[in-house]
C-alpha atoms as a PDB file:
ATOM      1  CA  UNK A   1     201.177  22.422 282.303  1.00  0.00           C
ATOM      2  CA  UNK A   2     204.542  20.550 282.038  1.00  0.00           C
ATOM      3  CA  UNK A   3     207.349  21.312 279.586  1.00  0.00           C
ATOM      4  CA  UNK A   4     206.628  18.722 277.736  1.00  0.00           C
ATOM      5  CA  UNK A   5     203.072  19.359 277.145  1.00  0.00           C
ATOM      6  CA  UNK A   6     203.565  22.791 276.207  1.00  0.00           C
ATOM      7  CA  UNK A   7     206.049  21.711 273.507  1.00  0.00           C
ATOM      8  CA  UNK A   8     203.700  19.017 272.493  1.00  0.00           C
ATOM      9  CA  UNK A   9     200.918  21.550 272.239  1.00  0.00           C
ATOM     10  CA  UNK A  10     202.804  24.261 270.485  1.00  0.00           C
ATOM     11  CA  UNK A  11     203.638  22.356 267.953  1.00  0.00           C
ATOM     12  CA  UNK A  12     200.210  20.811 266.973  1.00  0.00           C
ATOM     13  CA  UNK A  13     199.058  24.510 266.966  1.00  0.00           C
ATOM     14  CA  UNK A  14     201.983  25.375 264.861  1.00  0.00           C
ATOM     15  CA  UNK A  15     201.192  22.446 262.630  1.00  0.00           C
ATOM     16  CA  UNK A  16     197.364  23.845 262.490  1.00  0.00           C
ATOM     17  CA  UNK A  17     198.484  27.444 261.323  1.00  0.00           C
ATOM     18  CA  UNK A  18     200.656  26.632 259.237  1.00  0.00           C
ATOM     19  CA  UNK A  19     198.234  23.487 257.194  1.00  0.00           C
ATOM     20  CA  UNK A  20     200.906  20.955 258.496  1.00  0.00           C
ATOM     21  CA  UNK A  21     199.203  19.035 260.288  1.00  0.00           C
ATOM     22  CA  UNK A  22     197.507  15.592 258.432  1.00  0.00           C
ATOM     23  CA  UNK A  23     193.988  16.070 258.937  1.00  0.00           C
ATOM     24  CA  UNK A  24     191.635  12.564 258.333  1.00  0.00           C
ATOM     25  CA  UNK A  25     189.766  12.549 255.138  1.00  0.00           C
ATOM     26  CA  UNK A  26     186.344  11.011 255.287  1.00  0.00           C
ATOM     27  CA  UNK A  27     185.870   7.960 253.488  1.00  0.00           C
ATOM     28  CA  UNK A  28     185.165   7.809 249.986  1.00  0.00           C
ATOM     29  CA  UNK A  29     181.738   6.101 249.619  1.00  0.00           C
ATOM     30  CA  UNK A  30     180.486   8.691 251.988  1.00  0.00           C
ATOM     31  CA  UNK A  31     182.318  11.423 250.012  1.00  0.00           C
ATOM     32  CA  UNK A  32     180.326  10.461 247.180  1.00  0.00           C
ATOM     33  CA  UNK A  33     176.954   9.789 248.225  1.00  0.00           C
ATOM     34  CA  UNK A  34     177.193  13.551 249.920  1.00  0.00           C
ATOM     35  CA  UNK A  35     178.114  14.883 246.477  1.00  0.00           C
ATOM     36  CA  UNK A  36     175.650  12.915 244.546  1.00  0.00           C
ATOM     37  CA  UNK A  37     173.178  13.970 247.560  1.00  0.00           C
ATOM     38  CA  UNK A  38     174.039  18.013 246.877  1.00  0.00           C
ATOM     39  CA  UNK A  39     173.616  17.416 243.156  1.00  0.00           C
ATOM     40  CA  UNK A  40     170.118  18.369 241.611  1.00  0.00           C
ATOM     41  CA  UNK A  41     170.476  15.679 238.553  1.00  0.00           C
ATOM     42  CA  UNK A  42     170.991  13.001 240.520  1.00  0.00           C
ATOM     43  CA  UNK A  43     168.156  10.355 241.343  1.00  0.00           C
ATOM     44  CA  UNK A  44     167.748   7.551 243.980  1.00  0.00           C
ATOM     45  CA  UNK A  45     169.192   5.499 241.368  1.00  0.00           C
ATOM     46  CA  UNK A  46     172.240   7.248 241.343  1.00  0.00           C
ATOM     47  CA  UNK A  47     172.488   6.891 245.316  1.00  0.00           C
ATOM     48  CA  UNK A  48     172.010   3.378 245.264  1.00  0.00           C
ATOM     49  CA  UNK A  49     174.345   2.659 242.747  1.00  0.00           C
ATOM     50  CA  UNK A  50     177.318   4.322 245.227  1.00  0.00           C
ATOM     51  CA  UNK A  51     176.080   2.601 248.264  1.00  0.00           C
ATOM     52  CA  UNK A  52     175.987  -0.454 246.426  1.00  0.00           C
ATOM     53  CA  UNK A  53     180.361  -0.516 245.728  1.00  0.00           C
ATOM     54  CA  UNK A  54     179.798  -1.408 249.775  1.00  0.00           C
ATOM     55  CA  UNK A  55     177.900  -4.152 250.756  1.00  0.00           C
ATOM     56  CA  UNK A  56     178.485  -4.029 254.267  1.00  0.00           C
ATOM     57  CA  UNK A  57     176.997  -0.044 254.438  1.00  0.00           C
ATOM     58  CA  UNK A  58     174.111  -1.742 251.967  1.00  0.00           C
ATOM     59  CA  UNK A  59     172.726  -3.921 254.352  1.00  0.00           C
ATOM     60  CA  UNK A  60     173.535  -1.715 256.997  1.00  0.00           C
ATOM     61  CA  UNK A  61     171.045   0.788 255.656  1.00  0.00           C
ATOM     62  CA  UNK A  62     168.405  -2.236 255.062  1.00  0.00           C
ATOM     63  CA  UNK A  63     168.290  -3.040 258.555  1.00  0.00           C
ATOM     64  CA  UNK A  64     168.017   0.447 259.442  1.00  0.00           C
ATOM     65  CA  UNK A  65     165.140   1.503 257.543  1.00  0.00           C
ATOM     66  CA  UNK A  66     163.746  -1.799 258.879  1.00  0.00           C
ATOM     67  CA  UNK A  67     164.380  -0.551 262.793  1.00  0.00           C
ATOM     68  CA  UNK A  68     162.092   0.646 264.888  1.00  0.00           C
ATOM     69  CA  UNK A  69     163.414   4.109 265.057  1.00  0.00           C
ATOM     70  CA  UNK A  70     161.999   4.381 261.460  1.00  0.00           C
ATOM     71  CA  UNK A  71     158.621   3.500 263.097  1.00  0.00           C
ATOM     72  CA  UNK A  72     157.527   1.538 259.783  1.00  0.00           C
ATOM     73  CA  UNK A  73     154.955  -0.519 259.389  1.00  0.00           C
ATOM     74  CA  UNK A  74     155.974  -2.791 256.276  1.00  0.00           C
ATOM     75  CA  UNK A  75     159.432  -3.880 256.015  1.00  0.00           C
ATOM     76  CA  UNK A  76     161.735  -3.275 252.932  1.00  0.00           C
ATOM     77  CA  UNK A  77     164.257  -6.069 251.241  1.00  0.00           C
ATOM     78  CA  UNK A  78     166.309  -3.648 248.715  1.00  0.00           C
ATOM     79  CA  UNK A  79     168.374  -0.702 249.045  1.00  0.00           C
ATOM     80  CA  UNK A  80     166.467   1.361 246.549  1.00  0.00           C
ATOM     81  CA  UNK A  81     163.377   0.777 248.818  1.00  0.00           C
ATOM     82  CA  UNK A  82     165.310   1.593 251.795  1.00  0.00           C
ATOM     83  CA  UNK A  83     166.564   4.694 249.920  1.00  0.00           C
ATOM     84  CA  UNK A  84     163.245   5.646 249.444  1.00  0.00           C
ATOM     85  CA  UNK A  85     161.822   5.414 252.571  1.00  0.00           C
ATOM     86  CA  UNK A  86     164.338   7.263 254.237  1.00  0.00           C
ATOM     87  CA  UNK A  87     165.096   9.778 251.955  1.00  0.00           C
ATOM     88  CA  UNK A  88     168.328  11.101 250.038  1.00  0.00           C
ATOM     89  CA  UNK A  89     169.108  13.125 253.044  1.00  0.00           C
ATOM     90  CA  UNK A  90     168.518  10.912 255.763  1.00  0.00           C
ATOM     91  CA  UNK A  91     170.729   8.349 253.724  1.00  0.00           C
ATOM     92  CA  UNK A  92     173.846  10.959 253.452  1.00  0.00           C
ATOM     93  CA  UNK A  93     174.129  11.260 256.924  1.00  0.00           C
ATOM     94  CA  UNK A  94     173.463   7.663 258.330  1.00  0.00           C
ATOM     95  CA  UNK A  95     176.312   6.519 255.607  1.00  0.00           C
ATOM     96  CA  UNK A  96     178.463   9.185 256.680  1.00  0.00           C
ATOM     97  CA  UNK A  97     178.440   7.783 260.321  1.00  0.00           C
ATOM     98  CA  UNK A  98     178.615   4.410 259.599  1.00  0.00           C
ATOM     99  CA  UNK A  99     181.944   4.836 257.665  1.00  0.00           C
ATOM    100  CA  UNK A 100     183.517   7.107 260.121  1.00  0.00           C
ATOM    101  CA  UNK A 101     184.556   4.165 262.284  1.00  0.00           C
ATOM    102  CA  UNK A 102     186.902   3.292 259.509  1.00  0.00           C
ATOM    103  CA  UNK A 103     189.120   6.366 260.690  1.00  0.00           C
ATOM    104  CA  UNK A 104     189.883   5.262 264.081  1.00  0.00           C
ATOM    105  CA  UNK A 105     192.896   3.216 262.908  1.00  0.00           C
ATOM    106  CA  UNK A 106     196.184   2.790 264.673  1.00  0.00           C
ATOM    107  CA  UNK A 107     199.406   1.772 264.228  1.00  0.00           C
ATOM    108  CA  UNK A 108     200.468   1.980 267.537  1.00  0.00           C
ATOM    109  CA  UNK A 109     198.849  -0.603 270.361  1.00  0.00           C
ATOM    110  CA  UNK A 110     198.605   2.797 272.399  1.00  0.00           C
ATOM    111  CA  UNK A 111     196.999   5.411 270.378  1.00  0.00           C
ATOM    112  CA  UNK A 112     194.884   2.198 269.176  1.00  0.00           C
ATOM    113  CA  UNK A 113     193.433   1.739 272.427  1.00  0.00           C
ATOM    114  CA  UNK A 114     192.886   5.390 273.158  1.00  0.00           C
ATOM    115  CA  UNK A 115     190.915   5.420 269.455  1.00  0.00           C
ATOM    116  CA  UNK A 116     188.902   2.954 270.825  1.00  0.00           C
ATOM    117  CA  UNK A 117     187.860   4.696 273.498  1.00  0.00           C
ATOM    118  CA  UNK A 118     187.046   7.866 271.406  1.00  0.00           C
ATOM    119  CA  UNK A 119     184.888   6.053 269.017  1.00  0.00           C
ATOM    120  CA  UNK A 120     183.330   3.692 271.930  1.00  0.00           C
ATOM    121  CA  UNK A 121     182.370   7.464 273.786  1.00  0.00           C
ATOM    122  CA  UNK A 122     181.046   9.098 270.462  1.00  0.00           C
ATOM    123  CA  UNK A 123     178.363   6.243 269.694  1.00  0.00           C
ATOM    124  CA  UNK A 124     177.379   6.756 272.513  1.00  0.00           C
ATOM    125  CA  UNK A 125     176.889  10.044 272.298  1.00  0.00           C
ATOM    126  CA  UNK A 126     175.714   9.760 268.980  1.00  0.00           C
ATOM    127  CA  UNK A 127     173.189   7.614 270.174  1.00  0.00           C
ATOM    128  CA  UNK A 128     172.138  10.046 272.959  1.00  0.00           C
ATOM    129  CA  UNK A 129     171.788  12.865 270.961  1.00  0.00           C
ATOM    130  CA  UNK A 130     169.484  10.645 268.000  1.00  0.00           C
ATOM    131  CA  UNK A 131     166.696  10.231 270.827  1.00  0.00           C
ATOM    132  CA  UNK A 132     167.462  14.098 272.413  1.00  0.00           C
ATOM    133  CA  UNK A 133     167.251  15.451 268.989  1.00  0.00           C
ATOM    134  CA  UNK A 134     163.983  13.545 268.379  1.00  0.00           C
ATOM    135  CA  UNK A 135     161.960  13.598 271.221  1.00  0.00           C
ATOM    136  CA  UNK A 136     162.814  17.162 272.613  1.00  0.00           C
ATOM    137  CA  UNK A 137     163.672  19.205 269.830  1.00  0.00           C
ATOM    138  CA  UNK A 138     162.505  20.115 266.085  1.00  0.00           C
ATOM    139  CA  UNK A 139     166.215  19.295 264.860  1.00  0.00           C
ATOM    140  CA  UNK A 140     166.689  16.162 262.451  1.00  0.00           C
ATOM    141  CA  UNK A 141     167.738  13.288 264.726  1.00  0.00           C
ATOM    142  CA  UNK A 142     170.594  11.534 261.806  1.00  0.00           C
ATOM    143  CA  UNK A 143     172.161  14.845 261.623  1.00  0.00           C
ATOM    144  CA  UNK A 144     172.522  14.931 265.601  1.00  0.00           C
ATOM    145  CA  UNK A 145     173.419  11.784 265.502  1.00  0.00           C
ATOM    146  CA  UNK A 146     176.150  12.302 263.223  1.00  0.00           C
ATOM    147  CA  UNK A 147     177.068  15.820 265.727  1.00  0.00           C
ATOM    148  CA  UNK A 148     177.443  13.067 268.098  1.00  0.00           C
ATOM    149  CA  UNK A 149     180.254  11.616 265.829  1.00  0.00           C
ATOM    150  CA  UNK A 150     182.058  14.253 265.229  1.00  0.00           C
ATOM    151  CA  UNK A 151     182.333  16.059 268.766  1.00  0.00           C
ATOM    152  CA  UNK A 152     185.431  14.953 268.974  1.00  0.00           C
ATOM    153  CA  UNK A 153     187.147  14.424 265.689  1.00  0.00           C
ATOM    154  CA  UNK A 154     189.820  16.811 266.504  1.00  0.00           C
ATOM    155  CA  UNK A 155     191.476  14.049 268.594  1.00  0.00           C
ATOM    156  CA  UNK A 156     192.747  12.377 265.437  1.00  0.00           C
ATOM    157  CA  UNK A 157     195.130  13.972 264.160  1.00  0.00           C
ATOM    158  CA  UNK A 158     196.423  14.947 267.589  1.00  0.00           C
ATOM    159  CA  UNK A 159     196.896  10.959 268.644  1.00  0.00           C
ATOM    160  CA  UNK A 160     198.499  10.280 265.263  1.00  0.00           C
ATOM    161  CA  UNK A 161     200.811  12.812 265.562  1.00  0.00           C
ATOM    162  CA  UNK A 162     201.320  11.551 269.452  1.00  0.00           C
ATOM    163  CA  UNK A 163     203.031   8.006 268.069  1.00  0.00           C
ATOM    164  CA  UNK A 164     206.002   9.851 267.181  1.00  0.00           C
ATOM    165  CA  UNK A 165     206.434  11.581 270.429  1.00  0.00           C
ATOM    166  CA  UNK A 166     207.132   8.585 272.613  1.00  0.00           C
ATOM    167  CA  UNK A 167     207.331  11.002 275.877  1.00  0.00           C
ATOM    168  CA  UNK A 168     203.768  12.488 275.280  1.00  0.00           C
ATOM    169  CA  UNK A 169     201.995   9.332 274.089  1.00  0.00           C
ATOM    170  CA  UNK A 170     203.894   7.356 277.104  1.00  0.00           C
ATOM    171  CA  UNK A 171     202.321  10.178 279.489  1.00  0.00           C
ATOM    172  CA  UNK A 172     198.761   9.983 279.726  1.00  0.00           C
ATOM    173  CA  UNK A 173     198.234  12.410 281.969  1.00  0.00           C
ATOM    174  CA  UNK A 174     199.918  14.782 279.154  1.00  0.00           C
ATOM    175  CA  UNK A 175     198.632  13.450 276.144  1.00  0.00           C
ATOM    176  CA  UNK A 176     194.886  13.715 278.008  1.00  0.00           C
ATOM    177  CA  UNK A 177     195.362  17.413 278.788  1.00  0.00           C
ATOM    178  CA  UNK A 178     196.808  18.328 275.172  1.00  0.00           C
ATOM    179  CA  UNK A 179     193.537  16.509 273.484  1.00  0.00           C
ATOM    180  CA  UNK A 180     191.315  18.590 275.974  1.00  0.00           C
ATOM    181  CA  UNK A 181     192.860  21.887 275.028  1.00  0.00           C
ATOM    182  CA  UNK A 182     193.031  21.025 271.562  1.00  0.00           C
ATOM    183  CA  UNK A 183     190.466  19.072 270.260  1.00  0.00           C
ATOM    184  CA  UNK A 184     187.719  21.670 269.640  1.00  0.00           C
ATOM    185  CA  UNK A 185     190.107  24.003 267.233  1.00  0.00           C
ATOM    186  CA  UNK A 186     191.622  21.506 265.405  1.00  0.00           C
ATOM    187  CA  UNK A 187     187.963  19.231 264.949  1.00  0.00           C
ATOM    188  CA  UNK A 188     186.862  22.554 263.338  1.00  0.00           C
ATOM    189  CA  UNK A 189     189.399  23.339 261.127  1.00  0.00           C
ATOM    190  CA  UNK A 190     188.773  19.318 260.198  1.00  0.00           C
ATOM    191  CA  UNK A 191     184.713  19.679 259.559  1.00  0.00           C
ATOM    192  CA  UNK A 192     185.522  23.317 257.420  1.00  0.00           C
ATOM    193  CA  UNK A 193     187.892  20.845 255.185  1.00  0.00           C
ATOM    194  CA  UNK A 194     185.350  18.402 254.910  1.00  0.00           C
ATOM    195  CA  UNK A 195     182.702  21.245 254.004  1.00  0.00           C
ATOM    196  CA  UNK A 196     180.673  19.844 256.430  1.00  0.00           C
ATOM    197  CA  UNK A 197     177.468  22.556 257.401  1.00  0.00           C
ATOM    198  CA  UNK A 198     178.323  25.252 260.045  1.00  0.00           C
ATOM    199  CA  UNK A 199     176.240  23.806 262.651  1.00  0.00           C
ATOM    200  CA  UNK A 200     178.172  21.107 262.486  1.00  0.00           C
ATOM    201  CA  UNK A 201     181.427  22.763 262.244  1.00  0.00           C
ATOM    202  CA  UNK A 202     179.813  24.451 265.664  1.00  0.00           C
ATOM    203  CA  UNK A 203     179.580  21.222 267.246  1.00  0.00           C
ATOM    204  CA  UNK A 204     183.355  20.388 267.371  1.00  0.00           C
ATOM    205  CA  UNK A 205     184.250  24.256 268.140  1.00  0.00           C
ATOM    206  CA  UNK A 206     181.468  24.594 270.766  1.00  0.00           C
ATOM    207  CA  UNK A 207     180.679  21.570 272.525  1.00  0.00           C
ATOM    208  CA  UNK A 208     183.374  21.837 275.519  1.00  0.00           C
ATOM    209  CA  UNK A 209     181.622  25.345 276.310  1.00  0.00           C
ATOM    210  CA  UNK A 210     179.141  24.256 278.580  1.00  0.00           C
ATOM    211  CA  UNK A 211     177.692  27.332 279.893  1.00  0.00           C
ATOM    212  CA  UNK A 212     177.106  28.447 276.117  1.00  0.00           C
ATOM    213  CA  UNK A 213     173.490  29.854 275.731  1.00  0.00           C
ATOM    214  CA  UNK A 214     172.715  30.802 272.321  1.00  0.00           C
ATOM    215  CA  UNK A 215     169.092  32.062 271.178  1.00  0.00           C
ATOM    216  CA  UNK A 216     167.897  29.091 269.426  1.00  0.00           C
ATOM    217  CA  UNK A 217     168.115  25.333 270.546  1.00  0.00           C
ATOM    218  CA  UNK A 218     170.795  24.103 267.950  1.00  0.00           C
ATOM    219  CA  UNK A 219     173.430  20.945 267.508  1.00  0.00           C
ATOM    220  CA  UNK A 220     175.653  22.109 270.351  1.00  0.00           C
ATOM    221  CA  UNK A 221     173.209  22.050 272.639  1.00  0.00           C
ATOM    222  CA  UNK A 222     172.147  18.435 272.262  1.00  0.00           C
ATOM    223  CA  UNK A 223     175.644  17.570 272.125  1.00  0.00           C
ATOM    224  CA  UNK A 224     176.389  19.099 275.690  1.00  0.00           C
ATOM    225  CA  UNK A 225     173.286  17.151 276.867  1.00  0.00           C
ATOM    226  CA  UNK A 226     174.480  13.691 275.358  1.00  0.00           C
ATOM    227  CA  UNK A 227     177.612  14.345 276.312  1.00  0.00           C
ATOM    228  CA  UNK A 228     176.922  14.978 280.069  1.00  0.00           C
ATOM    229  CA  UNK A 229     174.400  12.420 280.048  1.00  0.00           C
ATOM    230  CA  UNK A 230     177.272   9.727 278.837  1.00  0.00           C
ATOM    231  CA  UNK A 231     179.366  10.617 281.634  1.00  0.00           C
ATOM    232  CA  UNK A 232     176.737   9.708 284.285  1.00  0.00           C
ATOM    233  CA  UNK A 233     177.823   8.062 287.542  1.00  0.00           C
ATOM    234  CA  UNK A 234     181.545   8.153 286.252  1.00  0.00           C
ATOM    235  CA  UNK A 235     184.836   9.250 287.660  1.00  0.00           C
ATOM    236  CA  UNK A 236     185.257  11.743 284.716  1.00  0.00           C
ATOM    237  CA  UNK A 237     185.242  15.154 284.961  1.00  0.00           C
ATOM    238  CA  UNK A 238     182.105  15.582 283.321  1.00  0.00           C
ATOM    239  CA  UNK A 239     180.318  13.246 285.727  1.00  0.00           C
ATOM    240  CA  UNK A 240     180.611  16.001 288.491  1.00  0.00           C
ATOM    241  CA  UNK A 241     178.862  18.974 286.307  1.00  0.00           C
ATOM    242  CA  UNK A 242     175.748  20.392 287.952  1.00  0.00           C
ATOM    243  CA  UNK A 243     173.666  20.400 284.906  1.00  0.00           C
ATOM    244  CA  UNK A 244     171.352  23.342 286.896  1.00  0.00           C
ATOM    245  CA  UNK A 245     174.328  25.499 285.242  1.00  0.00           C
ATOM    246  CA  UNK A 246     174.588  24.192 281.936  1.00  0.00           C
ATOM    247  CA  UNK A 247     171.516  26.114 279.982  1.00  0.00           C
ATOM    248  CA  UNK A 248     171.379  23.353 277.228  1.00  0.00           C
ATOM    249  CA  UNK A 249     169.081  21.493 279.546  1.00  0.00           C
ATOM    250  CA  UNK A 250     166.604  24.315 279.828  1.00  0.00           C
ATOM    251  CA  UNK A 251     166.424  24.788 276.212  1.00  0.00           C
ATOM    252  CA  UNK A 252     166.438  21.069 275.103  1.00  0.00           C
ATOM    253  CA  UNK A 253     163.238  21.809 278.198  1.00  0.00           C
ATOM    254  CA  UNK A 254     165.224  18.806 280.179  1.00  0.00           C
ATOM    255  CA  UNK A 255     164.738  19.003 284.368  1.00  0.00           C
ATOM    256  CA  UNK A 256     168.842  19.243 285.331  1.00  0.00           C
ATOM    257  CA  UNK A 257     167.742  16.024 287.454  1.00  0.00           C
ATOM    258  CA  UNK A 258     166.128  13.753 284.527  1.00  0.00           C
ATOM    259  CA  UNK A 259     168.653  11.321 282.985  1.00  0.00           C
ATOM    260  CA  UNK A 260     167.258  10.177 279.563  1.00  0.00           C
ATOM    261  CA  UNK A 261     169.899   6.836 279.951  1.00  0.00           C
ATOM    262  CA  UNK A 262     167.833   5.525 283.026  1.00  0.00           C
ATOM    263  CA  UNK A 263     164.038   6.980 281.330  1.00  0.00           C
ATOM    264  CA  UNK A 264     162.112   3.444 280.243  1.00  0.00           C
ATOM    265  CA  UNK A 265     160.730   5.344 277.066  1.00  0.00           C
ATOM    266  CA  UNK A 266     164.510   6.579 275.821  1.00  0.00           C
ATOM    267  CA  UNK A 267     166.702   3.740 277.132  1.00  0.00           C
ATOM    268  CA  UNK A 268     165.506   1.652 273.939  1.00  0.00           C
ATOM    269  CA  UNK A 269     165.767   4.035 271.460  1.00  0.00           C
ATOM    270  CA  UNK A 270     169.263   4.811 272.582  1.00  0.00           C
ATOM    271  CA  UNK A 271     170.032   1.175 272.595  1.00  0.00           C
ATOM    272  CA  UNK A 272     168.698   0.900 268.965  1.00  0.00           C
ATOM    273  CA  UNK A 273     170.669   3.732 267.580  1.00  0.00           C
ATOM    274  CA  UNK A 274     173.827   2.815 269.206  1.00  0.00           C
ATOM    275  CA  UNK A 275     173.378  -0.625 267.012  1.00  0.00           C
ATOM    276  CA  UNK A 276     172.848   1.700 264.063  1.00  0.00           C
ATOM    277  CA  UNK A 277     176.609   2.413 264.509  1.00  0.00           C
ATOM    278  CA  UNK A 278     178.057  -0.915 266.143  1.00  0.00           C
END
């Protein structure tokens, strides 16, 4: 690594220990629908009247509980009914993702266009790991979706601290190896602020560990999936993994040679869910 990535790197690590570093908060609509979700008073009522101080998320929701990937038969016109079909918990999560974009915000045309392409890669992810989640495993699809999201969180903070260090953010062959080395630990140490659940907070620690194999099929796993199967046919380093060796494929029960991108029966859902977030 060069001098000046190790600097860099130090001192976001530094920053870490020490609770220096700025870590994103999560938007405050979905900061109170989660709250109102984990309280036992509160009613659909309740949830709609948050959701409602947003009218974009509103009809958002709407469509979505209208979308094929809620396989209904009748479609709904108001929130509350939306609410209701989907469910209290199903609505925390979907409103949760579809604020997050609001975080990827730059001052800088630089780090702006490298936030871009963070948030561009984790819908699609996102949207890989909706259909994994549902059609090969017994986890809830919105909560993988929203793994999806956060995989990478911990590149925030780094990029904003990046625009004032012209010499890394100039350097993208720097700045690219300190979010690779970094990312995991300090998306972590962002998802235990947030209080989000610890299979969650697994996601961003675990998800660069590809030959992971824990007992269970969890989160991590269908992120490693998505996130290999996102990087198919490019130049990335990811795009040249023999997914034989990655045992996330076994347990999601996936052949190492089956992309679910290219699979007639996925490629729609994926499609669908990636408009979820768009």
């Amino acid at each position: 690594m060069s001098p000046i990535a190790d600097a860099f790197l130090s001192e976001v690590l530094l920053d870490l220990e020490n609770k220096r570093l700025v870590l994103p908060t999560l938007p405050e609509v979905a900061l109170r629908v989660r709250d109102a979700v984990e309280d036992e008073e509160a009613s659909i009522g309740d949830i709609v009247k948050i959701i409602s101080s947003d009218a974009a998320l509103s009809a958002r929701l709407i469509q979505v509980a209208n979308s094929p990937l809620m396989r209904a038969t009748r479609p709904v016109e108001t929130l509350e009914s939306a609410v209701t079909r989907m469910g209290m918990k199903l609505v925390r999560d979907l409103a949760t993702s579809m604020v997050m974009e609001q975080m990827f915000q730059a001052t800088n045309d630089l780090t702006d266009r490298k936030l871009r392409q963070v948030w561009e890669h984790h819908t699609e992810v996102a949207a890989i790991a909706h259909v994994l989640a549902a059609q090969f495993t017994k986890l809830r699809p919105e909560q993988a979706m929203l793994a999806g999201l956060v995989h990478d969180i911990g590149m925030l903070p780094i990029l904003t601290k990046a625009e004032d260090h012209p010499e890394v953010l100039e350097n993208e062959a720097v700045l690219d190896k300190v979010l690779k080395d970094l990312h995991p630990k300090v998306g972590e140490a962002i998802l235990t602020a947030w209080n989000f659940p610890p299979e969650l907070v697994r996601v961003a620690a675990e998800h660069e560990n590809l030959y992971r194999d824990s007992p269970e099929v969890d989160y991590v796993d269908v992120v490693i999936v998505a996130n290999l199967q996102s990087h198919v046919g490019q130049s990335h380093p990811l795009g040249s993994v023999d997914w034989s060796a990655v045992p996330a494929f076994a347990k999601l029960g996936l052949s190492p040679e089956v992309s679910v991108i290219e699979m007639e029966e996925t490629a729609e859902d994926i499609a669908e869910a990636k408009r979820m977030l768009c």
